[in-house]
C-alpha atoms as a PDB file:
ATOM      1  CA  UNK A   1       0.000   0.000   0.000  1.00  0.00           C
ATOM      2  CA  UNK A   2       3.163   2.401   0.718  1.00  0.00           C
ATOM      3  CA  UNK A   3       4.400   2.119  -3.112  1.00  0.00           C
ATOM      4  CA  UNK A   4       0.619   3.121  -4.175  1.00  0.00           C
ATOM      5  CA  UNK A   5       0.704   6.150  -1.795  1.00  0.00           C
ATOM      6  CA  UNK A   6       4.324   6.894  -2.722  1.00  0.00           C
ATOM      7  CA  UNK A   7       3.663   6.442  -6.202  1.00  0.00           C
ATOM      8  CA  UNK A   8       0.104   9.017  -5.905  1.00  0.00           C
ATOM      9  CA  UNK A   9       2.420  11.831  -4.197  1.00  0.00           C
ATOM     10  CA  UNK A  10       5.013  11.581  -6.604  1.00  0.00           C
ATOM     11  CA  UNK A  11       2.316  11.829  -9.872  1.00  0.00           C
ATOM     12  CA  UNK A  12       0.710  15.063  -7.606  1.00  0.00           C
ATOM     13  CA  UNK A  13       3.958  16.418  -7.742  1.00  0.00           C
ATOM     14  CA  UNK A  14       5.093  16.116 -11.142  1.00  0.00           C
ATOM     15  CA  UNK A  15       1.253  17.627 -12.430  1.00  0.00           C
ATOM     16  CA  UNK A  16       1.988  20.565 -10.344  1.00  0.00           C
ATOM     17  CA  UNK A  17       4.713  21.140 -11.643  1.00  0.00           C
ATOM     18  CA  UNK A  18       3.419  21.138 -15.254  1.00  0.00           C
ATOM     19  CA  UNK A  19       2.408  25.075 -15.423  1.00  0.00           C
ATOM     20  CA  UNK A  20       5.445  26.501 -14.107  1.00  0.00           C
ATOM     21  CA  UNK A  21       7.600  24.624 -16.587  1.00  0.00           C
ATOM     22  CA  UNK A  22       5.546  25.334 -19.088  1.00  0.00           C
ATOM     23  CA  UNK A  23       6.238  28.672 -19.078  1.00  0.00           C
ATOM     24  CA  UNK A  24       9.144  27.998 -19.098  1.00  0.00           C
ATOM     25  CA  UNK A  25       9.441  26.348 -21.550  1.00  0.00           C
ATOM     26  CA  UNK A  26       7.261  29.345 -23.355  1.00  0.00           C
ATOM     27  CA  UNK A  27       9.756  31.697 -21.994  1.00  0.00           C
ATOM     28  CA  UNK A  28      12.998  30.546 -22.495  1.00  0.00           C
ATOM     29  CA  UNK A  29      12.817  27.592 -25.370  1.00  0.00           C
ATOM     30  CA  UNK A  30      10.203  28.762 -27.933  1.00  0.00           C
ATOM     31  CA  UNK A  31      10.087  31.520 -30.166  1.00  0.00           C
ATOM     32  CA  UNK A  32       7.428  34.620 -29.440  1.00  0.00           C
ATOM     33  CA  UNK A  33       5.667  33.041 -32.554  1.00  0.00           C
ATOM     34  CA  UNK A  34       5.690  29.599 -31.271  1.00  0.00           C
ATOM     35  CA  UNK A  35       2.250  28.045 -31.980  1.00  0.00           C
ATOM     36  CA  UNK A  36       1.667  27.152 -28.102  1.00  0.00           C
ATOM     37  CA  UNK A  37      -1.708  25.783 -28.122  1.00  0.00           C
ATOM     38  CA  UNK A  38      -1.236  22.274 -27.698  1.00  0.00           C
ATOM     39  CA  UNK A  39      -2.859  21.535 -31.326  1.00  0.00           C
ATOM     40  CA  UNK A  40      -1.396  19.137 -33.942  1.00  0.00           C
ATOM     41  CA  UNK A  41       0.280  21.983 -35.654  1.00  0.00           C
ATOM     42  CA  UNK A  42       2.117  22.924 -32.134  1.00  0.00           C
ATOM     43  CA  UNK A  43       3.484  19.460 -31.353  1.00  0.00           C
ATOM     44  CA  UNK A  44       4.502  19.421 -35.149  1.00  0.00           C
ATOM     45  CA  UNK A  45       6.413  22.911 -34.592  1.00  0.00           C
ATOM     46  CA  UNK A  46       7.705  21.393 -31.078  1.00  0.00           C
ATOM     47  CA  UNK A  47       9.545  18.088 -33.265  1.00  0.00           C
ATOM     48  CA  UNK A  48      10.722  20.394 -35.081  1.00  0.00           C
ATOM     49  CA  UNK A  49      12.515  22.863 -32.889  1.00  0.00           C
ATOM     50  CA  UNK A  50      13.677  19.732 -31.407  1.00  0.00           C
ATOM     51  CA  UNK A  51      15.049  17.772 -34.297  1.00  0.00           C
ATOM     52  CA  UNK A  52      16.799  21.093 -35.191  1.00  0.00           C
ATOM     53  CA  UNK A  53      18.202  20.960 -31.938  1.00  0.00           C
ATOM     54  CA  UNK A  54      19.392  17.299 -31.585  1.00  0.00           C
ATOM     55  CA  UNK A  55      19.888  16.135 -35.228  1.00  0.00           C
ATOM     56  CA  UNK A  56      20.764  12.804 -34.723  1.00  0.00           C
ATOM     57  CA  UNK A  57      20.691  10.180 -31.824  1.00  0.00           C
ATOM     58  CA  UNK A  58      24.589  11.215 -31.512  1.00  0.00           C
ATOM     59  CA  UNK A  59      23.197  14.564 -29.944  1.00  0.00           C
ATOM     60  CA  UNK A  60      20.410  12.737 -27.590  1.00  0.00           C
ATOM     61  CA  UNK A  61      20.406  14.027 -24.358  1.00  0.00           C
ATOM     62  CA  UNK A  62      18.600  12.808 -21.096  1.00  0.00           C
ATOM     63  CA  UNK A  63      15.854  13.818 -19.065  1.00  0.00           C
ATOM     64  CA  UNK A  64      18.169  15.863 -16.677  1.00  0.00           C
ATOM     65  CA  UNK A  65      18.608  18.327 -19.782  1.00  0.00           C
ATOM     66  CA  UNK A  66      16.074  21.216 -18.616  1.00  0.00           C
ATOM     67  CA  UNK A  67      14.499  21.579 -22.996  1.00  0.00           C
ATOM     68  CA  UNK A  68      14.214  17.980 -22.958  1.00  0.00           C
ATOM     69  CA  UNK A  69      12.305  17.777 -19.781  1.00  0.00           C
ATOM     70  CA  UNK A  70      10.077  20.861 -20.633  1.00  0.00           C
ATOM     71  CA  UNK A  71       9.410  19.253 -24.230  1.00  0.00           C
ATOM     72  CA  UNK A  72       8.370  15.964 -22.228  1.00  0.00           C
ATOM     73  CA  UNK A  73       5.804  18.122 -20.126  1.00  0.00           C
ATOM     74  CA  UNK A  74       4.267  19.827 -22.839  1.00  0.00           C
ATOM     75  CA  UNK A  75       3.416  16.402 -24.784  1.00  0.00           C
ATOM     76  CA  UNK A  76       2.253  15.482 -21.632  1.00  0.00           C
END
């Protein structure tokens, strides 16, 4: 029962963390003209900024790499 209740805090803290890195992500990845409304076209836009930042699986980064992370939360 303590790895369900562990498991329930940790998923409460990760989705309330979603907004603020969001804007971050808004902020500090994504160009002003960024289509950020969660639409096809803006996860289309958001492969590409990423493939144009990590061309190849050579350039692959992990999840401790802040744009990576943000990307994750916005394709929820």
């Amino acid at each position: 029962m303590a790895d369900n209740e562990d498991a329930r805090h940790e998923r409460h803290l990760w989705v309330g963390e979603i907004p603020e890195v969001l804007r971050e992500l808004r902020a500090e990845e994504l160009a002003e003209e960024f289509p950020f409304d969660f639409s096809v076209g803006s996860l289309e836009a958001l492969e590409a900024h990423l493939l144009a930042e990590y061309p190849s699986a050579g350039s692959k980064v992990g999840m401790e790499s802040r744009r990576a992370f943000c990307a994750t939360m916005h394709l929820g």
